[in-house]
PDB file of N, CA and C in Angstrom:
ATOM      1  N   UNK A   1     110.977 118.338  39.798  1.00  0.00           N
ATOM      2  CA  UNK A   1     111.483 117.079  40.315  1.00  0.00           C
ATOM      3  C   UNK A   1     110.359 116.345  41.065  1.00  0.00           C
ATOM      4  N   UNK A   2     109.968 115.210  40.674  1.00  0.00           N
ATOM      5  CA  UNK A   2     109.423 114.819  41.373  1.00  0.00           C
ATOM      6  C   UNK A   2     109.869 113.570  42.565  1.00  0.00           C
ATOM      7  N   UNK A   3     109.311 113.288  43.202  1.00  0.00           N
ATOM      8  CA  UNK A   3     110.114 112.563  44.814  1.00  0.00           C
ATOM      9  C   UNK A   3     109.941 111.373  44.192  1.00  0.00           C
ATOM     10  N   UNK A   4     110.479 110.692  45.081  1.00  0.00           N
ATOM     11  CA  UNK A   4     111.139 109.066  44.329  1.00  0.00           C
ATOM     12  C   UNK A   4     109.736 108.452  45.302  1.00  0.00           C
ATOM     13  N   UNK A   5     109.108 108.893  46.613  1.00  0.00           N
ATOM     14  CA  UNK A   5     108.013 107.962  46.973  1.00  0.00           C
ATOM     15  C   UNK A   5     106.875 107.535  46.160  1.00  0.00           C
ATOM     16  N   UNK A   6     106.662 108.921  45.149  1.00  0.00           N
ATOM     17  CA  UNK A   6     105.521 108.814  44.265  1.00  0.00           C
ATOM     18  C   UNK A   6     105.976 107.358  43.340  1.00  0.00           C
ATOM     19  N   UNK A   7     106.922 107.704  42.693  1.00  0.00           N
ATOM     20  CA  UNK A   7     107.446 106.409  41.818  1.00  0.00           C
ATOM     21  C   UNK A   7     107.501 105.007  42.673  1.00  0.00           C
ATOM     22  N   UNK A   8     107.504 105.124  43.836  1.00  0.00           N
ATOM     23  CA  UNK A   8     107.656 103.856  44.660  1.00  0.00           C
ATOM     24  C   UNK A   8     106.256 103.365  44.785  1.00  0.00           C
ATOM     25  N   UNK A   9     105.283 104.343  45.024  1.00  0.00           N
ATOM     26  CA  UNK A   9     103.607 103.933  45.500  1.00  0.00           C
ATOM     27  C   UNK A   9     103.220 103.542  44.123  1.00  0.00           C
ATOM     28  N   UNK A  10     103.487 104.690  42.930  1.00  0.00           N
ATOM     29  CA  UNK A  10     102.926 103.920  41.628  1.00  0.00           C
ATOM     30  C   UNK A  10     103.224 102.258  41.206  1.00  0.00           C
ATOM     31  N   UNK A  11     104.399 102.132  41.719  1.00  0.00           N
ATOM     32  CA  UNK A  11     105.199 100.759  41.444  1.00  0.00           C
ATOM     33  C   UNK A  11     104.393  99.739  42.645  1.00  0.00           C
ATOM     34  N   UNK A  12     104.255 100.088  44.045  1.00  0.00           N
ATOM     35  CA  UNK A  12     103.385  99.592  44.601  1.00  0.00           C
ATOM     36  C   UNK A  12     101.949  98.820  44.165  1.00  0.00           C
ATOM     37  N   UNK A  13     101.160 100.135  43.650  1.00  0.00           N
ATOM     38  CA  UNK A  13     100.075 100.172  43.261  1.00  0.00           C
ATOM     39  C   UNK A  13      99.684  98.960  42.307  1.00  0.00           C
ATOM     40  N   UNK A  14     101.081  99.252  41.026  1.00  0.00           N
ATOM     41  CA  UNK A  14     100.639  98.491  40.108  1.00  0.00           C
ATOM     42  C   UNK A  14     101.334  96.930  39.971  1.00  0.00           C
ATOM     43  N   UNK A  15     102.313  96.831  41.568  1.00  0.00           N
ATOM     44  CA  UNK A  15     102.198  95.526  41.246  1.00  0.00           C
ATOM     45  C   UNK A  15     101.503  94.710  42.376  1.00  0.00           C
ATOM     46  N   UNK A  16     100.638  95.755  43.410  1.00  0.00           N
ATOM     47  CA  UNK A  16      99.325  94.698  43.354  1.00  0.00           C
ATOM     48  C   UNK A  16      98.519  94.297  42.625  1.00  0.00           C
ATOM     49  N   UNK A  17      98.264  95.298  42.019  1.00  0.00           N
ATOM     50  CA  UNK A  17      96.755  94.824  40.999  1.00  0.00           C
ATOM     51  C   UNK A  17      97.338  93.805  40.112  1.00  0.00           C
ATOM     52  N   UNK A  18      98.896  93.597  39.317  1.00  0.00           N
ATOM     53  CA  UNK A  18      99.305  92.439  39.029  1.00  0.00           C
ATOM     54  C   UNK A  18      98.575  91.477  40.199  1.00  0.00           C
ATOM     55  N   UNK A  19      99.140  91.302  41.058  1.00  0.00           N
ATOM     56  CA  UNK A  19      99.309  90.268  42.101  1.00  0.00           C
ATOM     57  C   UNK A  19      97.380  89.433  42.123  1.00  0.00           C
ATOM     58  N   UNK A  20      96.633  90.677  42.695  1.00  0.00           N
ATOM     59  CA  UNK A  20      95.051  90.214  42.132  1.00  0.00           C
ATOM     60  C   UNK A  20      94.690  89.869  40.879  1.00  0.00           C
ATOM     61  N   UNK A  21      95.477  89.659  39.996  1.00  0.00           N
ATOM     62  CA  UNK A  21      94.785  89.768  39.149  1.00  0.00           C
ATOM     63  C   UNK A  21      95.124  88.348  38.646  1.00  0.00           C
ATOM     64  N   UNK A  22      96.789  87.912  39.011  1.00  0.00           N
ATOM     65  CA  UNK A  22      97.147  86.524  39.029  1.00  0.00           C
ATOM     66  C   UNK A  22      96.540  85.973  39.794  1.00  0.00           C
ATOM     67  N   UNK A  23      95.933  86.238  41.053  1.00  0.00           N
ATOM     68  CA  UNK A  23      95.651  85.408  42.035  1.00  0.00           C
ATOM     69  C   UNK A  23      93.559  85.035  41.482  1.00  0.00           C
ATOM     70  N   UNK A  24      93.279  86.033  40.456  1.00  0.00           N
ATOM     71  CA  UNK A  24      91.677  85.939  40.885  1.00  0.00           C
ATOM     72  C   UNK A  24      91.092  85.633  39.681  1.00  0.00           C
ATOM     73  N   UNK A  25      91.823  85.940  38.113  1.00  0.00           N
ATOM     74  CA  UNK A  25      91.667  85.624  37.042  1.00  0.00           C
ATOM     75  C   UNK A  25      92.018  84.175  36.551  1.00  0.00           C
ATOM     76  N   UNK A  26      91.260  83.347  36.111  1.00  0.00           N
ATOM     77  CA  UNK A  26      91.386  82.346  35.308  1.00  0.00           C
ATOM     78  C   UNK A  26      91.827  82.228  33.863  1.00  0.00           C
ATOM     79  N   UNK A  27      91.318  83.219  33.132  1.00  0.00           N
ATOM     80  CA  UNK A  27      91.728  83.067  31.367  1.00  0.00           C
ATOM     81  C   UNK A  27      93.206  83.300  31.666  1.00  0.00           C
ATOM     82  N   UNK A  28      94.139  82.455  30.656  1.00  0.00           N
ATOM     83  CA  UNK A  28      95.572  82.820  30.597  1.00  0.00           C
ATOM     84  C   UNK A  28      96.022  83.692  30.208  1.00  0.00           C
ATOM     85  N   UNK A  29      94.896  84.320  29.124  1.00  0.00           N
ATOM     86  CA  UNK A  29      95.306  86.182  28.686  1.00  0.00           C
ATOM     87  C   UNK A  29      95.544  87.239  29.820  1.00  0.00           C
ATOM     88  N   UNK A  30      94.433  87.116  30.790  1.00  0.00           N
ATOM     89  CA  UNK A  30      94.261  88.033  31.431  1.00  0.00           C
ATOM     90  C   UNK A  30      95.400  87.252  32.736  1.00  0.00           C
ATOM     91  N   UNK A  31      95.735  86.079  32.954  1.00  0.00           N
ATOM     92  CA  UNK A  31      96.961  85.942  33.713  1.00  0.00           C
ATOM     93  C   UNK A  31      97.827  86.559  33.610  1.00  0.00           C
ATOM     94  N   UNK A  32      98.248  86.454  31.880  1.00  0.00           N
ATOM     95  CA  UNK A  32      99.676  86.624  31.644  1.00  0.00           C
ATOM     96  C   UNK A  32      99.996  88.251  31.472  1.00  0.00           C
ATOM     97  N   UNK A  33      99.156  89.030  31.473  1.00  0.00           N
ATOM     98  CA  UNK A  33      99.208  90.566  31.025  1.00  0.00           C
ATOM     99  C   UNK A  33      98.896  90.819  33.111  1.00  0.00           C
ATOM    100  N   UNK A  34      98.834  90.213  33.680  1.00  0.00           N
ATOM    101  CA  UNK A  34      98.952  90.091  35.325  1.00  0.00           C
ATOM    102  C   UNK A  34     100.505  90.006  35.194  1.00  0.00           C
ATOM    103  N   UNK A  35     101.291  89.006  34.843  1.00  0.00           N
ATOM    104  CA  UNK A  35     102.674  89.301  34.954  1.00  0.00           C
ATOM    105  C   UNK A  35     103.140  90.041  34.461  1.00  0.00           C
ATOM    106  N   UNK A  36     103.020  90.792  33.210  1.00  0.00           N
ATOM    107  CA  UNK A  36     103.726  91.618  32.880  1.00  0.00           C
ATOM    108  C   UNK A  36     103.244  92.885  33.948  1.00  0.00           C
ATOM    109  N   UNK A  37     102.517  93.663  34.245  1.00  0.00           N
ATOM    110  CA  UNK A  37     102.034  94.590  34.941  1.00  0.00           C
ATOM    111  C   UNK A  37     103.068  94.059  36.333  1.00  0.00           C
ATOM    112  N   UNK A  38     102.830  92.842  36.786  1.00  0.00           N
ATOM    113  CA  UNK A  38     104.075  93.326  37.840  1.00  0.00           C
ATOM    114  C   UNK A  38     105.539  92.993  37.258  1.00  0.00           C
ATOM    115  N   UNK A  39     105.744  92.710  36.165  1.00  0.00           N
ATOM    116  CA  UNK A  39     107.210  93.400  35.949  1.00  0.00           C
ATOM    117  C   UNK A  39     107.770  94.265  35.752  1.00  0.00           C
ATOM    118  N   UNK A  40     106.462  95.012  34.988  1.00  0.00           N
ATOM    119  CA  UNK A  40     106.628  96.508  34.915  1.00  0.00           C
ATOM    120  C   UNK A  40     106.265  97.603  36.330  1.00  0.00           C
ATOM    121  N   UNK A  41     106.072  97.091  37.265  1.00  0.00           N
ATOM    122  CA  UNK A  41     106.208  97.620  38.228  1.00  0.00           C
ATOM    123  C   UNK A  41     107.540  97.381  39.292  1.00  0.00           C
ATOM    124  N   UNK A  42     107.772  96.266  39.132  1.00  0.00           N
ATOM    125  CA  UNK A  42     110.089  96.253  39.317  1.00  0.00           C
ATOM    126  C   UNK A  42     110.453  97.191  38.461  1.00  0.00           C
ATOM    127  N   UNK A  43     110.006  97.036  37.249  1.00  0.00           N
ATOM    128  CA  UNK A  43     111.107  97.835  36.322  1.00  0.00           C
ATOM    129  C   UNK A  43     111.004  99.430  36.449  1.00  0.00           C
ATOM    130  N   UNK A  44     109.928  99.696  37.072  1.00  0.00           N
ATOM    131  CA  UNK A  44     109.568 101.360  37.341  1.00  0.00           C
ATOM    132  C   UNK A  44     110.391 101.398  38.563  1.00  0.00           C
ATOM    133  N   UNK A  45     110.357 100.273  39.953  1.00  0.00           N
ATOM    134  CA  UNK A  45     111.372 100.979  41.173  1.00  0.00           C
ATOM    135  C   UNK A  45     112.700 100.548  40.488  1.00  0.00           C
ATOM    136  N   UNK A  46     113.424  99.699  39.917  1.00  0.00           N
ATOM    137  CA  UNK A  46     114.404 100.012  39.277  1.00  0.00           C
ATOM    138  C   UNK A  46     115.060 101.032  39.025  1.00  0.00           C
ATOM    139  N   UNK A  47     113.938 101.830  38.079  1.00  0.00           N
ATOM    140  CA  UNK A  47     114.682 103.115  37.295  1.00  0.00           C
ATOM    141  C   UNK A  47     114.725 104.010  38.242  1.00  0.00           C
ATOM    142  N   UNK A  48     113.506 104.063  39.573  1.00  0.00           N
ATOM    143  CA  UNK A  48     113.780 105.045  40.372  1.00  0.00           C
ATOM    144  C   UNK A  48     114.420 105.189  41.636  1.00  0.00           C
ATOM    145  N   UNK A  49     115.119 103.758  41.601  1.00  0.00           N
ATOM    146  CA  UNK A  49     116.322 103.225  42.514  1.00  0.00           C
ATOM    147  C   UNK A  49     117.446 104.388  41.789  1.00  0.00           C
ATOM    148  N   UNK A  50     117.585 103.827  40.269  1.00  0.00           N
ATOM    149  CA  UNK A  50     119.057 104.058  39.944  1.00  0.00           C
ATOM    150  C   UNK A  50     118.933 105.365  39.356  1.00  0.00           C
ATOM    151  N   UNK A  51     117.471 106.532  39.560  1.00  0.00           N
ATOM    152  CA  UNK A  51     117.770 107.878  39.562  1.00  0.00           C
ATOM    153  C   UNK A  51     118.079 108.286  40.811  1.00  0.00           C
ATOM    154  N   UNK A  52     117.340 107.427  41.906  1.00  0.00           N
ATOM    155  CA  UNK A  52     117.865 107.982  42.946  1.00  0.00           C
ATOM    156  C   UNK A  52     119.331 108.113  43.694  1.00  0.00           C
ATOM    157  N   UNK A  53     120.166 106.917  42.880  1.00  0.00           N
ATOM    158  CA  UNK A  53     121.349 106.918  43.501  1.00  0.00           C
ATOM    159  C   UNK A  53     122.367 107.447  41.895  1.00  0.00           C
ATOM    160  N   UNK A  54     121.836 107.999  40.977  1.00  0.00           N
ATOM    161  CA  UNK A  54     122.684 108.369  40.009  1.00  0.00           C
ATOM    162  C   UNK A  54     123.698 107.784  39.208  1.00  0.00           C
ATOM    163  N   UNK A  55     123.433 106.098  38.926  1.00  0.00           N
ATOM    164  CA  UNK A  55     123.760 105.448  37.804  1.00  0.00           C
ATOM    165  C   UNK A  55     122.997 104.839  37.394  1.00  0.00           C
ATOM    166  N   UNK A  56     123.505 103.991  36.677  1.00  0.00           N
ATOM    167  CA  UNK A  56     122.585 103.837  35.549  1.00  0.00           C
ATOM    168  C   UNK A  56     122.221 101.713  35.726  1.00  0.00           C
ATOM    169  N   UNK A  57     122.609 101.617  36.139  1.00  0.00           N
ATOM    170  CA  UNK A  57     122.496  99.974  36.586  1.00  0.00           C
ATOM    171  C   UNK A  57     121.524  99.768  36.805  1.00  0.00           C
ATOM    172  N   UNK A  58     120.372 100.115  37.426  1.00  0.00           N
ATOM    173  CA  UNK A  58     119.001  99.868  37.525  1.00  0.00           C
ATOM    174  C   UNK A  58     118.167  99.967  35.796  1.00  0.00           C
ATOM    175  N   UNK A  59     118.640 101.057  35.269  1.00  0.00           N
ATOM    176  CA  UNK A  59     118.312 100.956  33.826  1.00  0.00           C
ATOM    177  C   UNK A  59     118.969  99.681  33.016  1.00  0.00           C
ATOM    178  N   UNK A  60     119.985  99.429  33.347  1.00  0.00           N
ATOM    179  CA  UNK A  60     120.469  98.479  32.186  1.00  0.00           C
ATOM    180  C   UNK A  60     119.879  97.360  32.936  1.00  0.00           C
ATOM    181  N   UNK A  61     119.704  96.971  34.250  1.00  0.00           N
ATOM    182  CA  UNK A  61     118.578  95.717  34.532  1.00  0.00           C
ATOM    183  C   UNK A  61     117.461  95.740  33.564  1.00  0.00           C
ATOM    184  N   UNK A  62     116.849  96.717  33.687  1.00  0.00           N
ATOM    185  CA  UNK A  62     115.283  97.314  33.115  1.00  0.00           C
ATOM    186  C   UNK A  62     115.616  96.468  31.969  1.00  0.00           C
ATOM    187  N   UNK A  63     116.147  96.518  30.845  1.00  0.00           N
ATOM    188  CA  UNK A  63     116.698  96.493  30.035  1.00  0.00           C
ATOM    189  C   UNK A  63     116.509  95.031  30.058  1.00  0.00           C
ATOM    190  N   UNK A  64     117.231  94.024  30.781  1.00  0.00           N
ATOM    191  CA  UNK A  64     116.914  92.506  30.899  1.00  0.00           C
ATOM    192  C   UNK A  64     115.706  92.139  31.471  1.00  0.00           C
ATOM    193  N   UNK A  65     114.883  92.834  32.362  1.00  0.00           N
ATOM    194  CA  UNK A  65     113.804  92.923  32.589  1.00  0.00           C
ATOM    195  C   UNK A  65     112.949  92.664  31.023  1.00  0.00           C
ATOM    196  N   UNK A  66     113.205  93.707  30.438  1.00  0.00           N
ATOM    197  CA  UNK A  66     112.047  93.506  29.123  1.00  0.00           C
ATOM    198  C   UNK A  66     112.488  92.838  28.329  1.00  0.00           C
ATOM    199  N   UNK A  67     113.490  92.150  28.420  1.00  0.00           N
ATOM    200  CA  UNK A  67     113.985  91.220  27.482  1.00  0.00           C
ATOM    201  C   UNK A  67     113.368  89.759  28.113  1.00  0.00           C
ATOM    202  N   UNK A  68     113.133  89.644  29.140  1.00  0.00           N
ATOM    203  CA  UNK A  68     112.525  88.523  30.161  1.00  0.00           C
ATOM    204  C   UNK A  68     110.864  88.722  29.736  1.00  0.00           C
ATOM    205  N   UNK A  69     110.473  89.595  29.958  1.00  0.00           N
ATOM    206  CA  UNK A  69     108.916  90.062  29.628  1.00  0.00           C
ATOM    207  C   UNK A  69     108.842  89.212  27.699  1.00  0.00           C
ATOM    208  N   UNK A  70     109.956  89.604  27.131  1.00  0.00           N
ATOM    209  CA  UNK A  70     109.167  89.237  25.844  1.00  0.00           C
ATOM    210  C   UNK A  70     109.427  87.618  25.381  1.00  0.00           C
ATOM    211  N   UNK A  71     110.373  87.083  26.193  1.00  0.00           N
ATOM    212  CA  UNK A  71     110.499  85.472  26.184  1.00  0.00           C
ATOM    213  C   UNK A  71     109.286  85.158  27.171  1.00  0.00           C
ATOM    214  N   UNK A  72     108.982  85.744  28.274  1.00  0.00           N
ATOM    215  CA  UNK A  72     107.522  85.036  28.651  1.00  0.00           C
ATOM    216  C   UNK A  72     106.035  85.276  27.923  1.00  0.00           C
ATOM    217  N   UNK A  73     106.346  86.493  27.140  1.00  0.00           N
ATOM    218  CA  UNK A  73     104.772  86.498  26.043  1.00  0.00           C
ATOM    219  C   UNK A  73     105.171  85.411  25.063  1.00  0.00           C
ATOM    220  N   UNK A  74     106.432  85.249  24.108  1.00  0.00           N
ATOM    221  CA  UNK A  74     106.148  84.362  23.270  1.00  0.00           C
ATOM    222  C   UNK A  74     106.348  83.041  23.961  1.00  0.00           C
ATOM    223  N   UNK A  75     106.403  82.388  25.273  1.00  0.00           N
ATOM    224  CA  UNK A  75     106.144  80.682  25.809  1.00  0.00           C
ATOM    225  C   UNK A  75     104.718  80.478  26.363  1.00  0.00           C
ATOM    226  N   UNK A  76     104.095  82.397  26.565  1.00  0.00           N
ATOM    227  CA  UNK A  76     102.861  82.196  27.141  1.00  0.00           C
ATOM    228  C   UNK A  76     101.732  82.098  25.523  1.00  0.00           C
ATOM    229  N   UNK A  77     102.382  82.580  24.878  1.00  0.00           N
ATOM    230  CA  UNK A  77     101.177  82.452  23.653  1.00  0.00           C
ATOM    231  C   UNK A  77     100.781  80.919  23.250  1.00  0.00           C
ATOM    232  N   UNK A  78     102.566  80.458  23.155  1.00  0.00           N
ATOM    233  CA  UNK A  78     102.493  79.107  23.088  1.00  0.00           C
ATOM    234  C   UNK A  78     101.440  78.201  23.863  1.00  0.00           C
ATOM    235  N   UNK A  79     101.510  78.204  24.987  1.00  0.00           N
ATOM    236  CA  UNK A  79     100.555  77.726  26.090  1.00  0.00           C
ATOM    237  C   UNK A  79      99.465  78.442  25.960  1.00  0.00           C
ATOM    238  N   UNK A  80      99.275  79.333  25.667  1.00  0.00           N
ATOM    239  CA  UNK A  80      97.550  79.772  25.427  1.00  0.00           C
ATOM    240  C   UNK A  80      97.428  79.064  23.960  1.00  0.00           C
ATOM    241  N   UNK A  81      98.055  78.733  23.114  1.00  0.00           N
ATOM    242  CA  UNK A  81      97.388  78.142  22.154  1.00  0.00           C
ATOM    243  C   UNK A  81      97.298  76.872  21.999  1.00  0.00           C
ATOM    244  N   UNK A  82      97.989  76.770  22.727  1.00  0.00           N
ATOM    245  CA  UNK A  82      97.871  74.704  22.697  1.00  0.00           C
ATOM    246  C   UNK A  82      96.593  74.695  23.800  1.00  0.00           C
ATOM    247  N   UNK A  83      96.566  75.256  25.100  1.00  0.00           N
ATOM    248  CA  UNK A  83      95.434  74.939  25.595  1.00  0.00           C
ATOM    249  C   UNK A  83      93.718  75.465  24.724  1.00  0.00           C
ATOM    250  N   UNK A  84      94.210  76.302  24.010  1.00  0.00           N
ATOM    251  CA  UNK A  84      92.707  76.452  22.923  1.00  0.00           C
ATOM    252  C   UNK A  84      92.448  75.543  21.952  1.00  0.00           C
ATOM    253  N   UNK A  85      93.688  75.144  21.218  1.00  0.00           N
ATOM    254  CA  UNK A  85      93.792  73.621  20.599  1.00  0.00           C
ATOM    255  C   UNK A  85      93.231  72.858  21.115  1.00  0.00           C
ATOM    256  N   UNK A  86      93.343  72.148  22.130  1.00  0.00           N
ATOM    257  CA  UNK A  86      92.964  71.202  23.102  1.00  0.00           C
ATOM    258  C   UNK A  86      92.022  71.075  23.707  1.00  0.00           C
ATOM    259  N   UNK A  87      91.154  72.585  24.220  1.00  0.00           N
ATOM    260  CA  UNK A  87      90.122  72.847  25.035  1.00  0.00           C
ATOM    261  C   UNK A  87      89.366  73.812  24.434  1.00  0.00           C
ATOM    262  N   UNK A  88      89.302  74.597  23.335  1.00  0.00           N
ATOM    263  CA  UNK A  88      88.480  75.105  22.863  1.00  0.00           C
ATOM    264  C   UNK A  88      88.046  76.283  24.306  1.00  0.00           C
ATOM    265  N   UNK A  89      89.106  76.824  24.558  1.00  0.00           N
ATOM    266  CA  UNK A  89      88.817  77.736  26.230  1.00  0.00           C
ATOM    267  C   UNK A  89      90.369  77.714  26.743  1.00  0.00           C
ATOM    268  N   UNK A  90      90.339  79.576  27.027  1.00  0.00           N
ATOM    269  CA  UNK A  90      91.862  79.273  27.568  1.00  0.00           C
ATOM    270  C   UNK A  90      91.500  79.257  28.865  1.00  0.00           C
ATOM    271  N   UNK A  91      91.223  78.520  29.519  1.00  0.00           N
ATOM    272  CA  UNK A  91      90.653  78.548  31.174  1.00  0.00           C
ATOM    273  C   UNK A  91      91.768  78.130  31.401  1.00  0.00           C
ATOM    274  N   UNK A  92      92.372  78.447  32.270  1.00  0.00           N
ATOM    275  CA  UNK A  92      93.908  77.394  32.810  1.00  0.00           C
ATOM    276  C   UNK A  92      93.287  76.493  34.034  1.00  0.00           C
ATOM    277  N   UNK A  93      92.282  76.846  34.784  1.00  0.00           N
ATOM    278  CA  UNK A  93      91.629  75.390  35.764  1.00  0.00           C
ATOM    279  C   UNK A  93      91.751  74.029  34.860  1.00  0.00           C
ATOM    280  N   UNK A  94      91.305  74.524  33.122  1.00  0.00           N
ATOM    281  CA  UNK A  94      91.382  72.784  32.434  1.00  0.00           C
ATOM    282  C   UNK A  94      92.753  72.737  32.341  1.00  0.00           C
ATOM    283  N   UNK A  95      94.313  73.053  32.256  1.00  0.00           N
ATOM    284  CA  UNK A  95      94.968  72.404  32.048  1.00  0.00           C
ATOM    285  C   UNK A  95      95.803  71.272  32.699  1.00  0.00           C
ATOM    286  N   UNK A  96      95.081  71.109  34.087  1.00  0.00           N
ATOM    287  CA  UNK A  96      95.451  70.059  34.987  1.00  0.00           C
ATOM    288  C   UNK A  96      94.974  68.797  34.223  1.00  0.00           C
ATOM    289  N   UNK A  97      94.123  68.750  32.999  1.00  0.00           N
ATOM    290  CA  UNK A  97      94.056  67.244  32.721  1.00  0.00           C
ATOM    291  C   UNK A  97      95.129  67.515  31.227  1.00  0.00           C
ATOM    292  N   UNK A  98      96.153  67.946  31.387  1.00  0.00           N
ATOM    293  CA  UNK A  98      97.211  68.052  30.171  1.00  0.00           C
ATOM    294  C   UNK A  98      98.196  67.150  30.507  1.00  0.00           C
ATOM    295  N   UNK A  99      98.251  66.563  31.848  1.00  0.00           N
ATOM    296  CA  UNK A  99      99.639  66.288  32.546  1.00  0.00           C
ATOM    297  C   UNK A  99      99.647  64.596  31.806  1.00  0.00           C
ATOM    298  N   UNK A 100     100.664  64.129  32.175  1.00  0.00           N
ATOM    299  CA  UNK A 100     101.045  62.860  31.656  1.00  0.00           C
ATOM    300  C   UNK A 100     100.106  61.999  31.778  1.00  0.00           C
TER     301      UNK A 100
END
């Protein structure tokens, strides 16, 4: 058995380095694989919420969790490809001249 803190620090862990990685990276690839890493770090204390209290509701979140994760890869591809269309660079600093 292992203790539910370990699962809490891993989930910690990995949704700072999300958090730096949104906050310090520019390319939208390496943004958007920043959000998923911290969703997948909810979705890890999730599961070890709802082992710790012995149902299953934290799993069936999980569950809409990755269903959320894969509607934001296919609106983020979208937007990474129109800004390469457009800019030849997925830098997201250029997409402030996209606006109206």
């Amino acid at each position: 058995m292992v203790p539910m803190e370990y699962y809490l620090l891993l989930s910690a862990a990995v949704f700072c380095i999300g958090v730096f990685g949104v906050l310090t990276r520019r390319s939208a690839l390496l943004f958007l694989m920043s959000v998923e890493l911290m969703l997948n770090a909810a979705s890890v204390n999730l599961v070890a919420f709802s082992w710790f209290h012995g149902n299953l509701s934290g799993q069936a979140f999980t569950l809409f969790v990755m269903a959320l994760a894969a509607a934001e890869v296919a609106v983020g591809l979208g937007i990474i490809l129109t800004l390469y269309r457009n800019f030849d660079d997925i830098d997201v600093t250029n997409a402030t001249t996209m606006r109206w």
